[in-house]
C-alpha atoms as a PDB file:
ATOM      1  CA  UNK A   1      -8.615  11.538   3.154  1.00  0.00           C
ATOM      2  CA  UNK A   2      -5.077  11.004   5.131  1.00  0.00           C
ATOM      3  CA  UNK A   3      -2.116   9.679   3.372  1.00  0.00           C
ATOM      4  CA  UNK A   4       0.629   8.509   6.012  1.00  0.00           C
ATOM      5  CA  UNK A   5       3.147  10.593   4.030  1.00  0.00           C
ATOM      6  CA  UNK A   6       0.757  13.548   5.524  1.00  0.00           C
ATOM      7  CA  UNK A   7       1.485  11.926   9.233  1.00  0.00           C
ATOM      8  CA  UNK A   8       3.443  13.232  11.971  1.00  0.00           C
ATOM      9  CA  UNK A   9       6.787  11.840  12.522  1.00  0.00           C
ATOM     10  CA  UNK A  10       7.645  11.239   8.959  1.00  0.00           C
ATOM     11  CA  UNK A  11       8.080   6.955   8.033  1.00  0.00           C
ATOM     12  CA  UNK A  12       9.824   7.470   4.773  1.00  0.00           C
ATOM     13  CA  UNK A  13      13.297   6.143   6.138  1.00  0.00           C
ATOM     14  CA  UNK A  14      11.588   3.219   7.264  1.00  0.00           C
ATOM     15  CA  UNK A  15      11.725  -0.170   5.998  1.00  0.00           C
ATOM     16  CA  UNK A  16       8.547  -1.266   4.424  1.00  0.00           C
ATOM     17  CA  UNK A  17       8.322  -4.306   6.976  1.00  0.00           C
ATOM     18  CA  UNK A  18       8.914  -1.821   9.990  1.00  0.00           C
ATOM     19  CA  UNK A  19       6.579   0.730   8.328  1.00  0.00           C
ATOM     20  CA  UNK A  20       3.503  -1.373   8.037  1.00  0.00           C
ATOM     21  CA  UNK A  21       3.660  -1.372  12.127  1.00  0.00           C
ATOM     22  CA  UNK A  22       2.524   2.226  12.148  1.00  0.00           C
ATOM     23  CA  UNK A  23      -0.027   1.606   9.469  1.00  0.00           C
ATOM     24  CA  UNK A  24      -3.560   2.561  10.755  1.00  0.00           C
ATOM     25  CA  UNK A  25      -6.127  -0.443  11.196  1.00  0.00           C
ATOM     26  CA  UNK A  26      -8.187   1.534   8.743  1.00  0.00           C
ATOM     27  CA  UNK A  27     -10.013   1.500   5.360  1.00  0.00           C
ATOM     28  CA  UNK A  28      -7.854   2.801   2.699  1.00  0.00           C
ATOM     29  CA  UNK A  29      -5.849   1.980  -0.354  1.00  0.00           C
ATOM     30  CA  UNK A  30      -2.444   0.944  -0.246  1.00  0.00           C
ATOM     31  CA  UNK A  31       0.604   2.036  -2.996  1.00  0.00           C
ATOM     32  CA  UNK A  32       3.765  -0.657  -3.556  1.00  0.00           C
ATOM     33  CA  UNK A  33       6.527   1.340  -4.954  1.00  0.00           C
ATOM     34  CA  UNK A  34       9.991   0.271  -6.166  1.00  0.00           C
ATOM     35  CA  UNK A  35      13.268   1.568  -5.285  1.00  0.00           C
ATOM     36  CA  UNK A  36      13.111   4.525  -7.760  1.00  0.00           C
ATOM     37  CA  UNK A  37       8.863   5.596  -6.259  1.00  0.00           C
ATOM     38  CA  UNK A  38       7.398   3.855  -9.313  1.00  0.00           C
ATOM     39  CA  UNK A  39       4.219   2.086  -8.217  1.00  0.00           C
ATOM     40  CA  UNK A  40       4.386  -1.524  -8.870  1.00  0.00           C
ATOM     41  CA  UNK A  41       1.135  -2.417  -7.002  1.00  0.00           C
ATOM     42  CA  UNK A  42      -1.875  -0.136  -5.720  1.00  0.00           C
ATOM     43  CA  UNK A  43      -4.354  -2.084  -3.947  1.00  0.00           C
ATOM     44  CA  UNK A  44      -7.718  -1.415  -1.244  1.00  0.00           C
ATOM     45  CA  UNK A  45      -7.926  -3.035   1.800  1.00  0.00           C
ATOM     46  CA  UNK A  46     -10.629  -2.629   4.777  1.00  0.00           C
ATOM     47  CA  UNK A  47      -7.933  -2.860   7.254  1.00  0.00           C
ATOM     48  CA  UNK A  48      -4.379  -0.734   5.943  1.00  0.00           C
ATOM     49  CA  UNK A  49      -1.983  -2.822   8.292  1.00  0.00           C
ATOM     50  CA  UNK A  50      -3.049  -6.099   8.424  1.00  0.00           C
ATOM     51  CA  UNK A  51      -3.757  -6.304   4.843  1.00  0.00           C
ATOM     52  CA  UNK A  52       0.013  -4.646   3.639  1.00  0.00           C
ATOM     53  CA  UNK A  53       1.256  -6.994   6.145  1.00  0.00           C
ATOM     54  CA  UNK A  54       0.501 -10.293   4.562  1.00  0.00           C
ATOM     55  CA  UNK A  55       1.680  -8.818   1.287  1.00  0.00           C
ATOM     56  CA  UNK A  56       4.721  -8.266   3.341  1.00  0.00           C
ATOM     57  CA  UNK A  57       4.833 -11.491   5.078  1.00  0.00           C
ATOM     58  CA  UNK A  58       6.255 -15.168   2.750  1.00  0.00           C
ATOM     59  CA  UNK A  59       4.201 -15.957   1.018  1.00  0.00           C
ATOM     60  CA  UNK A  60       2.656 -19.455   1.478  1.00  0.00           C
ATOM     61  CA  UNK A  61       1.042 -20.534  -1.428  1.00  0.00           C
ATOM     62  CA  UNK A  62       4.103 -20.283  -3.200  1.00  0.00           C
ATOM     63  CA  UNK A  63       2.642 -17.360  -5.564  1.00  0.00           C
ATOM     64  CA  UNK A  64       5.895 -16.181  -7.696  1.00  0.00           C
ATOM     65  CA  UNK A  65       3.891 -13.177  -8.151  1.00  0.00           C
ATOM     66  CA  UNK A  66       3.653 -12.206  -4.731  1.00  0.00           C
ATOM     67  CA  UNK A  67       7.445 -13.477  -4.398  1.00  0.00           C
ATOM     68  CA  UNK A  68       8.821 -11.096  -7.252  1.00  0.00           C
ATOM     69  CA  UNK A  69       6.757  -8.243  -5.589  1.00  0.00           C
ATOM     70  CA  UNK A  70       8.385  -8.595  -2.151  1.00  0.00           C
ATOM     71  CA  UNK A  71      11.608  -8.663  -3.930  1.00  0.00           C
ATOM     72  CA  UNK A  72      11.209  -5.139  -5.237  1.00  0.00           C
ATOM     73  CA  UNK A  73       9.279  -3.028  -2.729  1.00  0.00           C
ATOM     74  CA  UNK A  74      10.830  -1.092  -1.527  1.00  0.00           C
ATOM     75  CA  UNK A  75       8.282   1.667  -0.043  1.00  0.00           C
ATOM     76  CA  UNK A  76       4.674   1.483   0.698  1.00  0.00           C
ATOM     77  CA  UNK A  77       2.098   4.353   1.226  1.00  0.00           C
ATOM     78  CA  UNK A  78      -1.287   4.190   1.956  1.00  0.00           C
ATOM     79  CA  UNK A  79      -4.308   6.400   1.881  1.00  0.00           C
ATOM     80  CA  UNK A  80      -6.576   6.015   4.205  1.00  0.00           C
ATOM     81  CA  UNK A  81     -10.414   6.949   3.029  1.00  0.00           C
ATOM     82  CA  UNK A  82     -13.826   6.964   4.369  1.00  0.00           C
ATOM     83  CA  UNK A  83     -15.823   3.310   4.972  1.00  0.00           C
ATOM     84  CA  UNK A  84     -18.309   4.628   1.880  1.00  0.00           C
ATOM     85  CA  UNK A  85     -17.354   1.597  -0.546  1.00  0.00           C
ATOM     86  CA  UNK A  86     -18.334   4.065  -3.609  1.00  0.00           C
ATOM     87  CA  UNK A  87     -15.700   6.792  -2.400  1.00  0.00           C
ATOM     88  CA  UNK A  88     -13.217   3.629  -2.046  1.00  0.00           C
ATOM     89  CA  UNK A  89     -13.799   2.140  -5.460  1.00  0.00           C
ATOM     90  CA  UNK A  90     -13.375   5.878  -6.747  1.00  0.00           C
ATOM     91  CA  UNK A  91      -9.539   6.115  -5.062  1.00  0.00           C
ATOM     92  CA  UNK A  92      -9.184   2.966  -6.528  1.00  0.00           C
ATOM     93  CA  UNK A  93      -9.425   3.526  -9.782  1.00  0.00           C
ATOM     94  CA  UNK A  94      -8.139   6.901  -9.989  1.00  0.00           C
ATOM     95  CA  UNK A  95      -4.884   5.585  -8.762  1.00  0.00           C
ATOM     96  CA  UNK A  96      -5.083   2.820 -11.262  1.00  0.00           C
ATOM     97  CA  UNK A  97      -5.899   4.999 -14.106  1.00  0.00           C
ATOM     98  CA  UNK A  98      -2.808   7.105 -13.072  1.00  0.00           C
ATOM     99  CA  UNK A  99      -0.629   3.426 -12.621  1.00  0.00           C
ATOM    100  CA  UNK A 100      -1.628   2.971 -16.272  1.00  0.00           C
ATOM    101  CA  UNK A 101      -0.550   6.414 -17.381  1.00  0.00           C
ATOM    102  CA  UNK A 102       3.108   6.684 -16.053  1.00  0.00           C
END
């Protein structure tokens, strides 16, 4: 369990669009936070960069959702955890459970 906050060469100053470029090609789950570090989204994805990079990207489909969340991000963390889908799923929903609480 790595969290890219726990990286070398800190990418907090980064923009989110700039960050996602050091993003590892990785299994892991992936935190949207707003200006203030309140999670807006927290999501899984079986590849870290490319998947935070299409949230990051305009959105085609013309999804308002996906529109208002580019909008406010304005940090994104990720997680990165072992390919066991059961260990996944667990991240998952502890982070949701904890999105819930706050």
């Amino acid at each position: 369990l790595m969290s890219t906050n726990d990286a070398p060469g800190q990418t907090d100053a980064l923009p989110p669009a700039d960050k996602v470029k050091q993003f590892p090609a990785a299994p892991g789950v992936y935190l949207m936070k707003d200006a203030q570090g309140r999670v807006l989204y927290v999501g899984k994805a079986k590849n870290l960069r490319s998947r935070v990079r299409s949230y990051l990207a305009s959105d085609q489909s013309g999804s308002v959702k996906n529109a208002r969340l580019r909008q406010l991000i304005a940090d994104v963390d990720t997680i990165v955890v072992s390919t066991d889908r059961p260990y996944t799923q667990a991240i998952l929903r502890f982070f949701r459970m904890r999105e819930r609480r706050a």
